[in-house]
N, C-alpha and C. Protein backbone atom coordinates (compact mmCIF):
# COMPACT_ATOMS: atom_id res chain seq x y z
N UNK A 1 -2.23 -7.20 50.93
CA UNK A 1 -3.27 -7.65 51.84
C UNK A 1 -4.12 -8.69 51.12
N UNK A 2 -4.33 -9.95 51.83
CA UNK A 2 -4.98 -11.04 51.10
C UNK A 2 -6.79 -10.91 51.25
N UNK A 3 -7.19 -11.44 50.24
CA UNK A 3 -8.56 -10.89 50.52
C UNK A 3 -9.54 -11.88 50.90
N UNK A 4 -10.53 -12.57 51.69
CA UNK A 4 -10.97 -13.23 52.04
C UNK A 4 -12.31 -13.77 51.10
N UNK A 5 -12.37 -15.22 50.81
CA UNK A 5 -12.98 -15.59 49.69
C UNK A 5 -14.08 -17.01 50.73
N UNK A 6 -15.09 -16.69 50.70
CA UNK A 6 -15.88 -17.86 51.23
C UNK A 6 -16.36 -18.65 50.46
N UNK A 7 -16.49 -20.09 50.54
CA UNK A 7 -16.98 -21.01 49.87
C UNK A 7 -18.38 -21.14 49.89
N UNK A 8 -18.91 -21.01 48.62
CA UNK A 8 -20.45 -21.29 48.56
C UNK A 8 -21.44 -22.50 49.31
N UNK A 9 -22.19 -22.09 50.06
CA UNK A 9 -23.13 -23.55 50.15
C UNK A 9 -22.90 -24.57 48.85
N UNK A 10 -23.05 -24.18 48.16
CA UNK A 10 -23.88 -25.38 46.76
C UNK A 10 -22.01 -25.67 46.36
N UNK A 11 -20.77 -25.43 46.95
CA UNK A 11 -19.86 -25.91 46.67
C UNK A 11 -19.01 -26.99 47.34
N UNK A 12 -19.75 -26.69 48.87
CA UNK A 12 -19.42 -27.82 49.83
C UNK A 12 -19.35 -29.20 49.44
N UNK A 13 -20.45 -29.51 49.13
CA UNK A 13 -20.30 -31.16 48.61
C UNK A 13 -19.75 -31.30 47.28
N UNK A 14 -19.11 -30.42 45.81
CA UNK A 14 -18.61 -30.64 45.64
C UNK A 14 -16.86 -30.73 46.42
N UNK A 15 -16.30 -29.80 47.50
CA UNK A 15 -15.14 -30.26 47.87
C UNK A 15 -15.08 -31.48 48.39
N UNK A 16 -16.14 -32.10 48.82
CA UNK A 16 -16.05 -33.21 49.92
C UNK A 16 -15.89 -34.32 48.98
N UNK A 17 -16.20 -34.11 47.80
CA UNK A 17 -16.44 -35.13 46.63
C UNK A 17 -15.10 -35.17 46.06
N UNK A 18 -14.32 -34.23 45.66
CA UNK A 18 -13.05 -34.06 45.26
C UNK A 18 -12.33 -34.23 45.86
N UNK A 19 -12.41 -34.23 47.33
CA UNK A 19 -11.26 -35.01 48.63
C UNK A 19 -11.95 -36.66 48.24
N UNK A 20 -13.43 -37.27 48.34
CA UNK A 20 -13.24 -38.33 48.62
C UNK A 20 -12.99 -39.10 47.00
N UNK A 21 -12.31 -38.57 46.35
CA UNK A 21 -11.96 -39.05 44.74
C UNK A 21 -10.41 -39.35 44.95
N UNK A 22 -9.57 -38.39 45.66
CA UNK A 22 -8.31 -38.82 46.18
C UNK A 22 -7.66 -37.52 45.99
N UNK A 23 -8.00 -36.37 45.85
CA UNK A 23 -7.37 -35.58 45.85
C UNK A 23 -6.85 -34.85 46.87
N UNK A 24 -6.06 -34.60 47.75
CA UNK A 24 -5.22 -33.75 48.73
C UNK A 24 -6.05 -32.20 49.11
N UNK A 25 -6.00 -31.99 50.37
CA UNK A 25 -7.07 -30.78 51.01
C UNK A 25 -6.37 -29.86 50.17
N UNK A 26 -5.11 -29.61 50.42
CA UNK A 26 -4.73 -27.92 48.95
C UNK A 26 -4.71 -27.80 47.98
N UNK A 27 -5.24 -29.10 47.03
CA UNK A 27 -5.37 -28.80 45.85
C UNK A 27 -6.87 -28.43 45.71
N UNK A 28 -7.51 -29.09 46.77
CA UNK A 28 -9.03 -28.82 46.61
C UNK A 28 -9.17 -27.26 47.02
N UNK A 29 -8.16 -26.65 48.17
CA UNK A 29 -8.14 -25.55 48.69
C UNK A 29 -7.90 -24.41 47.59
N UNK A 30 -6.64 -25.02 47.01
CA UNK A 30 -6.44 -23.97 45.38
C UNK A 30 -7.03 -23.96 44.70
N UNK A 31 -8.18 -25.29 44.47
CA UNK A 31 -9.13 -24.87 43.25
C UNK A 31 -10.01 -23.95 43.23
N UNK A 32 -10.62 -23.87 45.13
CA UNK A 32 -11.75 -23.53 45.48
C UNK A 32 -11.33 -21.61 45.73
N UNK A 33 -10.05 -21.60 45.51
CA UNK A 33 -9.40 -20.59 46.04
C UNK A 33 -10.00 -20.09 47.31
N UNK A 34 -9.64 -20.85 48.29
CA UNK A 34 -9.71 -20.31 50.11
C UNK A 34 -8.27 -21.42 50.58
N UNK A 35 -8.54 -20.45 51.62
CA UNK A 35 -7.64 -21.17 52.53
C UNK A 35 -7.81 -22.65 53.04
N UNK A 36 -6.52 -23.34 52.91
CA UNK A 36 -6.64 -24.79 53.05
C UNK A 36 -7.43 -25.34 55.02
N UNK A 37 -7.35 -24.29 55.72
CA UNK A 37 -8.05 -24.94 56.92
C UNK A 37 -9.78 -25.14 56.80
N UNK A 38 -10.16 -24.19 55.72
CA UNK A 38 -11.45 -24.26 55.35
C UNK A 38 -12.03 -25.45 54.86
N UNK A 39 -11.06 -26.22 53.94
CA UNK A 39 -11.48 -27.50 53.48
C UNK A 39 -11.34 -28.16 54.53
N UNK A 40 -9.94 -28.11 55.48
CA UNK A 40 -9.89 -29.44 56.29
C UNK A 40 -10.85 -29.12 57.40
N UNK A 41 -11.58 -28.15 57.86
CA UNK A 41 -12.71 -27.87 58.62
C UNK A 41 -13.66 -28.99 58.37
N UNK A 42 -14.17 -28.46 57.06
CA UNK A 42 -15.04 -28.95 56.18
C UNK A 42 -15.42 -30.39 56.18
N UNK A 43 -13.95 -31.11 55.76
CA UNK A 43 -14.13 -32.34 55.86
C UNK A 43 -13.60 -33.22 56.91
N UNK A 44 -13.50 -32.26 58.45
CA UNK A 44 -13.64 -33.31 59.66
C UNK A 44 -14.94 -33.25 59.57
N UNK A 45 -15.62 -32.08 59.26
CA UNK A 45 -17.30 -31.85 59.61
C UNK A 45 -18.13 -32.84 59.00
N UNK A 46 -17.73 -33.33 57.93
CA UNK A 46 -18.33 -34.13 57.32
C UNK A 46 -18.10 -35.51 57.76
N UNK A 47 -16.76 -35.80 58.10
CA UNK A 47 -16.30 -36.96 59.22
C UNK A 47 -17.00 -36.89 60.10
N UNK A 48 -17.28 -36.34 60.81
CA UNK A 48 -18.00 -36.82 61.79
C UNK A 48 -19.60 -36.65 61.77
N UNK A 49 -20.24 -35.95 61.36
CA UNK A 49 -21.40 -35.56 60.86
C UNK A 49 -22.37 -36.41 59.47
N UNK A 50 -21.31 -36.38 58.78
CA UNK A 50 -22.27 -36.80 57.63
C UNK A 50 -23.20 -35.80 57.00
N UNK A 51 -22.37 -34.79 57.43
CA UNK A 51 -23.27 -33.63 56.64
C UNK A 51 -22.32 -32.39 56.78
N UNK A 52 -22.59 -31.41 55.42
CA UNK A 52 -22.01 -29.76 55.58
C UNK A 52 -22.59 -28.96 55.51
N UNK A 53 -23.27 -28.88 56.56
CA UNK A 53 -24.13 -27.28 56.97
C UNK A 53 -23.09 -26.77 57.71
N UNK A 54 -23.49 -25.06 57.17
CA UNK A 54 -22.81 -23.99 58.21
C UNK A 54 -23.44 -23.86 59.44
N UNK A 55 -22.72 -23.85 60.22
CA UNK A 55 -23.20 -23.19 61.64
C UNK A 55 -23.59 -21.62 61.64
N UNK A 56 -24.68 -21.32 62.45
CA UNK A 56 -25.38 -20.61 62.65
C UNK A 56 -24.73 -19.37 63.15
N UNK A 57 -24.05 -18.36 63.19
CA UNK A 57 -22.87 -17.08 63.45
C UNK A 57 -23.66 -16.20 64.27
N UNK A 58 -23.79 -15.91 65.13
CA UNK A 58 -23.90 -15.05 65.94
C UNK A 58 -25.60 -15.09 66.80
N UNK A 59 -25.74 -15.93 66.06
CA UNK A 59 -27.64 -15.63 66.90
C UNK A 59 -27.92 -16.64 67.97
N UNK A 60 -28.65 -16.53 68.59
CA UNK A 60 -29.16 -17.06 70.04
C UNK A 60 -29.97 -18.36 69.28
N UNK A 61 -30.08 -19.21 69.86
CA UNK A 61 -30.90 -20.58 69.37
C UNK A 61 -32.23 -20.03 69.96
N UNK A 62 -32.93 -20.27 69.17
CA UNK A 62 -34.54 -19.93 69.18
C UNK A 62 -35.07 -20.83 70.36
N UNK A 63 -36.29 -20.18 71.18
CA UNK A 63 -36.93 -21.33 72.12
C UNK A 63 -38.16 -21.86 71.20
N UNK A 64 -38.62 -21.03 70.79
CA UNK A 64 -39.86 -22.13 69.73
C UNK A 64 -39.58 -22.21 68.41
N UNK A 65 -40.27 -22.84 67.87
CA UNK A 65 -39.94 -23.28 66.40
C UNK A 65 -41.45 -22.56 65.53
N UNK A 66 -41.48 -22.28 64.35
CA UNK A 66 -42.24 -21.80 63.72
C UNK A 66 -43.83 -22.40 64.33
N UNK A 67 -43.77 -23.69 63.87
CA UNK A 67 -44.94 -24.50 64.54
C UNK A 67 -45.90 -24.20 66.26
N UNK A 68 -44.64 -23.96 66.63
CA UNK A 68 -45.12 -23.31 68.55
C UNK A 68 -45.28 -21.96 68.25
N UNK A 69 -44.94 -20.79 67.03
CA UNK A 69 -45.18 -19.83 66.81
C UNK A 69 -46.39 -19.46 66.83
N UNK A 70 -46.58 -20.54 65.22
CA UNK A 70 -48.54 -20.24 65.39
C UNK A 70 -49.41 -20.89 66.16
N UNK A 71 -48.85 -21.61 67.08
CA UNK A 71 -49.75 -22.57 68.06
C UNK A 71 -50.07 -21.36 69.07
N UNK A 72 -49.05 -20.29 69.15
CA UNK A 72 -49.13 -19.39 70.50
C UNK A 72 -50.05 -18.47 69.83
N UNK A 73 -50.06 -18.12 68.56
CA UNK A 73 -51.35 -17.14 67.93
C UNK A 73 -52.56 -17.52 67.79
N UNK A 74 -52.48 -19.03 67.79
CA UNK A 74 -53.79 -19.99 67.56
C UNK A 74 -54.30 -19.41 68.65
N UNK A 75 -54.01 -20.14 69.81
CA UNK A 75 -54.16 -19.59 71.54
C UNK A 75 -54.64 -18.55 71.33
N UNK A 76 -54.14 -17.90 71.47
CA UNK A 76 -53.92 -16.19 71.61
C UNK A 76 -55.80 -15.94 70.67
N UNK A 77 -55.68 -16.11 69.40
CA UNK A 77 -56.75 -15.58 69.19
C UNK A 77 -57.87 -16.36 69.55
N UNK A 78 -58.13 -17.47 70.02
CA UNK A 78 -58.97 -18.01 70.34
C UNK A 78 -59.32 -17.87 71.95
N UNK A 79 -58.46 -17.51 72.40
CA UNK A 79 -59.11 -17.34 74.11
C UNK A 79 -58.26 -15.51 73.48
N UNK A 80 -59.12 -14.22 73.21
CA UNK A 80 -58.80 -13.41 73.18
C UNK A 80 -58.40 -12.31 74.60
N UNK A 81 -59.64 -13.50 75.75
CA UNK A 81 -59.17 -12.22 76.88
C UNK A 81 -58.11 -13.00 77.49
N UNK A 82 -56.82 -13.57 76.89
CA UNK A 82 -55.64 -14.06 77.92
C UNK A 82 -54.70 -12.92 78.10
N UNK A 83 -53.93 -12.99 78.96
CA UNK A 83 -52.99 -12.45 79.31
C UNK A 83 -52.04 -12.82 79.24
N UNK A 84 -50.57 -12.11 78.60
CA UNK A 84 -49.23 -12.49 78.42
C UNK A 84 -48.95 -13.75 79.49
N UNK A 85 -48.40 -13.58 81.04
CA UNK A 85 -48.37 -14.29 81.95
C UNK A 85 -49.20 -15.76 82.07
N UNK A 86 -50.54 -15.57 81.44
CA UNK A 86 -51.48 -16.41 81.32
C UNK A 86 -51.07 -17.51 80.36
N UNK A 87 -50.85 -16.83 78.82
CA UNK A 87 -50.65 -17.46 78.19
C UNK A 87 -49.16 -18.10 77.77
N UNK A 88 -48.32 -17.58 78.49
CA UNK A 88 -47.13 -18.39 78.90
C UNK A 88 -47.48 -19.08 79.77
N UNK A 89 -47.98 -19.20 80.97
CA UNK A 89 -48.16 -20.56 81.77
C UNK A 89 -49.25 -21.76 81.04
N UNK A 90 -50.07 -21.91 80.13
CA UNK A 90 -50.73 -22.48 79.09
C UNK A 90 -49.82 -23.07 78.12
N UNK A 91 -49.10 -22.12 77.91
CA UNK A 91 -48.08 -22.62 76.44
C UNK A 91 -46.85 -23.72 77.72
N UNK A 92 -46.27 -23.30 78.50
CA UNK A 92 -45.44 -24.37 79.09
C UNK A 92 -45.91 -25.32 79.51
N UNK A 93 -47.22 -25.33 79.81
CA UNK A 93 -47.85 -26.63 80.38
C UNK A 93 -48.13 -27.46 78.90
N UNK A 94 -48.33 -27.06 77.71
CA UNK A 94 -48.72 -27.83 76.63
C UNK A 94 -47.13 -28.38 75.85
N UNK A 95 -46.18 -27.36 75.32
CA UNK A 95 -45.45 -27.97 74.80
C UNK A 95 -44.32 -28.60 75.84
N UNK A 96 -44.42 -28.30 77.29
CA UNK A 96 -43.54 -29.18 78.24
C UNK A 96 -42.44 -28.02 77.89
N UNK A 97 -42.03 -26.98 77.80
CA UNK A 97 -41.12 -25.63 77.78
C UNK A 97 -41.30 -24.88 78.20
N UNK A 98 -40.35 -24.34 79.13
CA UNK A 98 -40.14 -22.84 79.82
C UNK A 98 -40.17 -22.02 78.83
N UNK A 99 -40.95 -21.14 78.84
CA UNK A 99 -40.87 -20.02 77.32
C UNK A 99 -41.01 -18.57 78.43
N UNK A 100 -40.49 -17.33 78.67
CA UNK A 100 -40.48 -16.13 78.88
C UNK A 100 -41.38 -15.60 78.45
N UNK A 101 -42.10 -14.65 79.32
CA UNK A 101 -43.53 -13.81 78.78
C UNK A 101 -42.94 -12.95 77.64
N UNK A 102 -41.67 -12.07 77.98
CA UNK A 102 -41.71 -11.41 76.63
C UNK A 102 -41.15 -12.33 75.44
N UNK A 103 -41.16 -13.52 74.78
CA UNK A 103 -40.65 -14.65 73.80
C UNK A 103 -42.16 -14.52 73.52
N UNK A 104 -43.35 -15.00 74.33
CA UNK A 104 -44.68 -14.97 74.31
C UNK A 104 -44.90 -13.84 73.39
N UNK A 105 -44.81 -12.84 73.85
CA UNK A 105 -44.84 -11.05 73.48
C UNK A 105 -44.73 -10.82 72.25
N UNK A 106 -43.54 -11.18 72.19
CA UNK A 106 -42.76 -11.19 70.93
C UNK A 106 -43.09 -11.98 69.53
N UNK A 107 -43.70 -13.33 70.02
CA UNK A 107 -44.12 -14.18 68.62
C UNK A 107 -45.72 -13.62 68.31
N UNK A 108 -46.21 -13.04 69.68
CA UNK A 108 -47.52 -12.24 69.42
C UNK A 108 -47.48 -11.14 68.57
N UNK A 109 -46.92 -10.77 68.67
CA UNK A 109 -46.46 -9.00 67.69
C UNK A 109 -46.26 -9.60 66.78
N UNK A 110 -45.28 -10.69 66.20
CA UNK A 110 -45.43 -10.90 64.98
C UNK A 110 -46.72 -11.64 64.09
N UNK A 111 -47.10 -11.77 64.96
CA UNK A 111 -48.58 -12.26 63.96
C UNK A 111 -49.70 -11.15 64.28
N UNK A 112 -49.07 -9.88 64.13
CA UNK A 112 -50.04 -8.91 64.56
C UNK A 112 -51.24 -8.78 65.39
N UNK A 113 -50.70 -9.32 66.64
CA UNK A 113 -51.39 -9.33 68.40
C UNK A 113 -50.46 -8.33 69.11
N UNK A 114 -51.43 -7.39 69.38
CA UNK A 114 -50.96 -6.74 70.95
C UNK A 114 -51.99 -6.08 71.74
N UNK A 115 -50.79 -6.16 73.25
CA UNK A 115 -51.76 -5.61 74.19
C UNK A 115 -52.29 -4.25 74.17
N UNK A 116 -53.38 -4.37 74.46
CA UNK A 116 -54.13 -3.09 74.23
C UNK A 116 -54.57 -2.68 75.26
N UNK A 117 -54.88 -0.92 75.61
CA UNK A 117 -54.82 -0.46 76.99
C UNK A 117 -56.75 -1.49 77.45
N UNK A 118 -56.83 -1.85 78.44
CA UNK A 118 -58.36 -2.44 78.76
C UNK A 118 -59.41 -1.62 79.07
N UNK A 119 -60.39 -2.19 78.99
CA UNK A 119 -61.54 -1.47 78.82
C UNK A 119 -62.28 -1.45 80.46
N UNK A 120 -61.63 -1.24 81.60
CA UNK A 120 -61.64 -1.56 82.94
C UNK A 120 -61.83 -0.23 83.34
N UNK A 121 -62.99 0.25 83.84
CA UNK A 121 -64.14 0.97 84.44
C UNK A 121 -64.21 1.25 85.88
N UNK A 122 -64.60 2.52 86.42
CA UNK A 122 -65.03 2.73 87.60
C UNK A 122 -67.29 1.89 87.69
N UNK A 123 -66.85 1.20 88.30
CA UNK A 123 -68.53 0.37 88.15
C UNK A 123 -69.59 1.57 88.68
N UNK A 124 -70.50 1.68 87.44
CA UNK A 124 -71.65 3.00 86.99
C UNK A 124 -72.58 2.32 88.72
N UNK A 125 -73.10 3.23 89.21
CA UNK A 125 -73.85 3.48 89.72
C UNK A 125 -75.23 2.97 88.47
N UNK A 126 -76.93 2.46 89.45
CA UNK A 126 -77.83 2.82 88.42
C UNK A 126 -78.34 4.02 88.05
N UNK A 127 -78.04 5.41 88.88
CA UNK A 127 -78.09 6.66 88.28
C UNK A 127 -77.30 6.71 86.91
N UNK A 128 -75.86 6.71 87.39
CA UNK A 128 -75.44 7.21 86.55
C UNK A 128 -75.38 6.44 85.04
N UNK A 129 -75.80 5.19 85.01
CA UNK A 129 -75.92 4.32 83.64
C UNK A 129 -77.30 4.92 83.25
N UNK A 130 -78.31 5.22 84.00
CA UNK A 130 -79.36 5.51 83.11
C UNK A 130 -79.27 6.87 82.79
N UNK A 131 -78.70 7.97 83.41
CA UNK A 131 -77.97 9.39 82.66
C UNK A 131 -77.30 8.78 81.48
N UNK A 132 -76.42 8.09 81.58
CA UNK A 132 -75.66 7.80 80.27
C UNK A 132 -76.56 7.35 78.85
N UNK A 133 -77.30 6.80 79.46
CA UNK A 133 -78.16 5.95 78.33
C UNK A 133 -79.24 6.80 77.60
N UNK A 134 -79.56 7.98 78.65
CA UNK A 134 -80.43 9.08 78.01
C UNK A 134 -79.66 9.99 77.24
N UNK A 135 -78.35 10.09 78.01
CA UNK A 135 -77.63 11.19 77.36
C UNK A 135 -77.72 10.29 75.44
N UNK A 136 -77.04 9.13 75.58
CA UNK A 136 -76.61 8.36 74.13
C UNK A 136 -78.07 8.32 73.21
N UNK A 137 -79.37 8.63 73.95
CA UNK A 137 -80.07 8.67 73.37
C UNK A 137 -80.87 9.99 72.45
N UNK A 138 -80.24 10.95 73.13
CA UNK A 138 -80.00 12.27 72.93
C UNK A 138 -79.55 12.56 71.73
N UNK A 139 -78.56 11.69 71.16
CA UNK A 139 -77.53 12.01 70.65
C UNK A 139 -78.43 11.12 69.08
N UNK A 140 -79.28 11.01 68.83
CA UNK A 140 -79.81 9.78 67.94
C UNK A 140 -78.82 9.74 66.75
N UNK A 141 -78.35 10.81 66.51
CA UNK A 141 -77.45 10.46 64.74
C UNK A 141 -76.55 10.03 65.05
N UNK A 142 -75.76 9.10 65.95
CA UNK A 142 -74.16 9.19 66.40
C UNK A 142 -74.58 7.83 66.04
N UNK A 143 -72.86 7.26 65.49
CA UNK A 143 -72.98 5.71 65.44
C UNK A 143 -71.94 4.98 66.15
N UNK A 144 -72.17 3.88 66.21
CA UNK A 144 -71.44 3.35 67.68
C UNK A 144 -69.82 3.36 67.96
N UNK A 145 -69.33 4.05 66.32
CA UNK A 145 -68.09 4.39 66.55
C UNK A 145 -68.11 5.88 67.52
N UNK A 146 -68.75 6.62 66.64
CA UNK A 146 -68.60 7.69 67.63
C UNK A 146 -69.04 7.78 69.02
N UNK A 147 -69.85 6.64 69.22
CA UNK A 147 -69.80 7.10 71.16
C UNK A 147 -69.00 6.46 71.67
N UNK A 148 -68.61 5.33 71.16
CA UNK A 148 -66.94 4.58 71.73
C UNK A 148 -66.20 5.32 71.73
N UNK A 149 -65.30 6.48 71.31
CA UNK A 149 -64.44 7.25 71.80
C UNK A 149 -64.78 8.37 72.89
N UNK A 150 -65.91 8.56 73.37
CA UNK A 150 -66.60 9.31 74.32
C UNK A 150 -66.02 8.68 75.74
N UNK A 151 -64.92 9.25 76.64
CA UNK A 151 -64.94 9.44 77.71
C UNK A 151 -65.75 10.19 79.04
N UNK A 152 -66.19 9.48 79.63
CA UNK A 152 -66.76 10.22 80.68
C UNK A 152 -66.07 10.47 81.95
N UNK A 153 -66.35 11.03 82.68
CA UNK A 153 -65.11 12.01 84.02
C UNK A 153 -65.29 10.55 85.01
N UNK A 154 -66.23 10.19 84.99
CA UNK A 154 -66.43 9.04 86.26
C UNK A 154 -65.32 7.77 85.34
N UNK A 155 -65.12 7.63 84.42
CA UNK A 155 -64.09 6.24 83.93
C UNK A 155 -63.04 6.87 82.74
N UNK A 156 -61.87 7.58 83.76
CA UNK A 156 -60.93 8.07 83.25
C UNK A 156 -60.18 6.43 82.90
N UNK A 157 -59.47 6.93 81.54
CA UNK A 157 -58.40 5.65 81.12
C UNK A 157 -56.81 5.78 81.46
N UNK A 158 -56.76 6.87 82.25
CA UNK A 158 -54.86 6.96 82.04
C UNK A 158 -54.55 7.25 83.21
N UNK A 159 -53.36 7.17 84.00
CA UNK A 159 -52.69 7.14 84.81
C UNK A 159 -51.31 8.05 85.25
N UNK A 160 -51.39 8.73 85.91
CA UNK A 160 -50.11 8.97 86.05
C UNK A 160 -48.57 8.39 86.70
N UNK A 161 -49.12 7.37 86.80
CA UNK A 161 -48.15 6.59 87.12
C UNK A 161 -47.50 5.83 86.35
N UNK A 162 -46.08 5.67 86.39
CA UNK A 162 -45.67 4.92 85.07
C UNK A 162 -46.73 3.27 84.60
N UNK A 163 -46.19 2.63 86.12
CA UNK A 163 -46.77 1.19 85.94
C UNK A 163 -48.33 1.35 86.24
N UNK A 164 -49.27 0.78 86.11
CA UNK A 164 -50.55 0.97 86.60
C UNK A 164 -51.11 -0.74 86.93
N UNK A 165 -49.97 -1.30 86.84
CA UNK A 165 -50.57 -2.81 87.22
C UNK A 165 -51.80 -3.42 86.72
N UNK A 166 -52.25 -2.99 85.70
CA UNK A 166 -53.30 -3.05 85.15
C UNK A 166 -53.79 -4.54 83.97
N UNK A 167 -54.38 -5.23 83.97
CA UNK A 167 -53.92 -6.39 83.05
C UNK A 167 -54.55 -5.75 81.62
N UNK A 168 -53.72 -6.40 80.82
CA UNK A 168 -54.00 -6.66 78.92
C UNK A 168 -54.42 -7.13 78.54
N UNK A 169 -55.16 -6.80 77.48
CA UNK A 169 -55.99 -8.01 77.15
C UNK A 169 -55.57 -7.87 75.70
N UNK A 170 -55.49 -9.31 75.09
CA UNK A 170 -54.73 -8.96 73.77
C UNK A 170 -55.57 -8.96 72.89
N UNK A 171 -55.73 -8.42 71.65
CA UNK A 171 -56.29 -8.41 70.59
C UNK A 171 -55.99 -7.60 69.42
N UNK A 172 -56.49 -7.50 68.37
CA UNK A 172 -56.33 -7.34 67.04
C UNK A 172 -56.11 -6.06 66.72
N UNK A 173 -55.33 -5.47 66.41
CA UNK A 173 -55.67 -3.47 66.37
C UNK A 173 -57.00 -3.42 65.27
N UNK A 174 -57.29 -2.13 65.99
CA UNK A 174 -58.32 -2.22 65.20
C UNK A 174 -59.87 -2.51 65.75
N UNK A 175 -59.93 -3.55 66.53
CA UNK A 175 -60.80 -4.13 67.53
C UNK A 175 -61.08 -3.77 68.76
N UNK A 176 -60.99 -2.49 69.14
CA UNK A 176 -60.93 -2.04 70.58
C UNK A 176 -61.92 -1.87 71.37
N UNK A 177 -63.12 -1.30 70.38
CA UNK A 177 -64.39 -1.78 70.83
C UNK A 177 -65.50 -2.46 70.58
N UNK A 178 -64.88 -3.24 70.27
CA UNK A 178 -65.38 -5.22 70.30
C UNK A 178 -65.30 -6.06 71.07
N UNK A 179 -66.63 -6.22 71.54
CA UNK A 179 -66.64 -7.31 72.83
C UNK A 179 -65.34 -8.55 72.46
């Protein structure tokens, strides 16, 4: 069983150099020990190209490029209350590209942005905000972490429903109760 031997990047342009010296594709093939269609690959690629890069094996061609990466985090953290949908229709209108909300999603997560459940309220009555405000005052040793995790029965956060149609607002973990 023959065993399969790939040619190095940093060896390419020497084969292309040793064909264009006058030497024959199988001797360059035997030196390099691979198979002789590898060289003659090689050096149509370079015929017609003027260059020997490998092609890219199995992955999808990217829709943005590093640069539109952080342009979409730039965005993103600078208008913090956008929305996925939002900020894909912003980003196609600027770089002139159809980009997919989850591509959006996705370059967001990597610069450590995500959506976070919102801070969207049943609207307090003035009773019940000034109960609240006596109650928080009640409370004098608590600090503003601890009454931020304080749910009250009038502005439940969860749903039983899978979807809740609810919009995101993206931001920083960590930041949840920060204007």
């Amino acid at each position: 069983m023959t065993s399969r031997k790939r040619i190095e990047d940093s060896e390419h342009w020497c084969a292309v150099g040793q064909i264009e010296t006058g030497q024959s594709i199988t001797d360059v093939a035997l030196f390099f020990d691979v198979h002789y269609s590898v060289i003659s690959r090689l050096w149509k690629q370079f015929q017609t190209t003027q260059a020997v890069v490998r092609r890219a094996v199995g992955d999808r061609p990217r829709i943005t490029t590093p640069t539109k990466d952080r342009y979409i985090a730039m965005v993103a953290k600078r208008n913090n209350r956008t929305t996925s949908p939002r900020e894909t229709s912003m980003l196609s209108v600027s770089i002139c590209k159809d980009t997919s909300t989850a591509t959006v999603r996705r370059r967001l997560h990597m610069n450590g942005l995500y959506a976070l459940i919102p801070r969207v309220c049943v609207p307090l009555s003035v009773q019940s905000r000034g109960a609240r405000l006596k109650w928080y005052w009640e409370q004098g040793n608590w600090t503003v972490s601890d009454r931020g995790i304080v749910v009250f029965t009038d502005e439940s956060r969860f749903s039983l429903k899978p979807d809740d149609k609810r919009i995101r607002i993206w931001r920083k973990q960590g930041t949840r109760n920060q204007p």
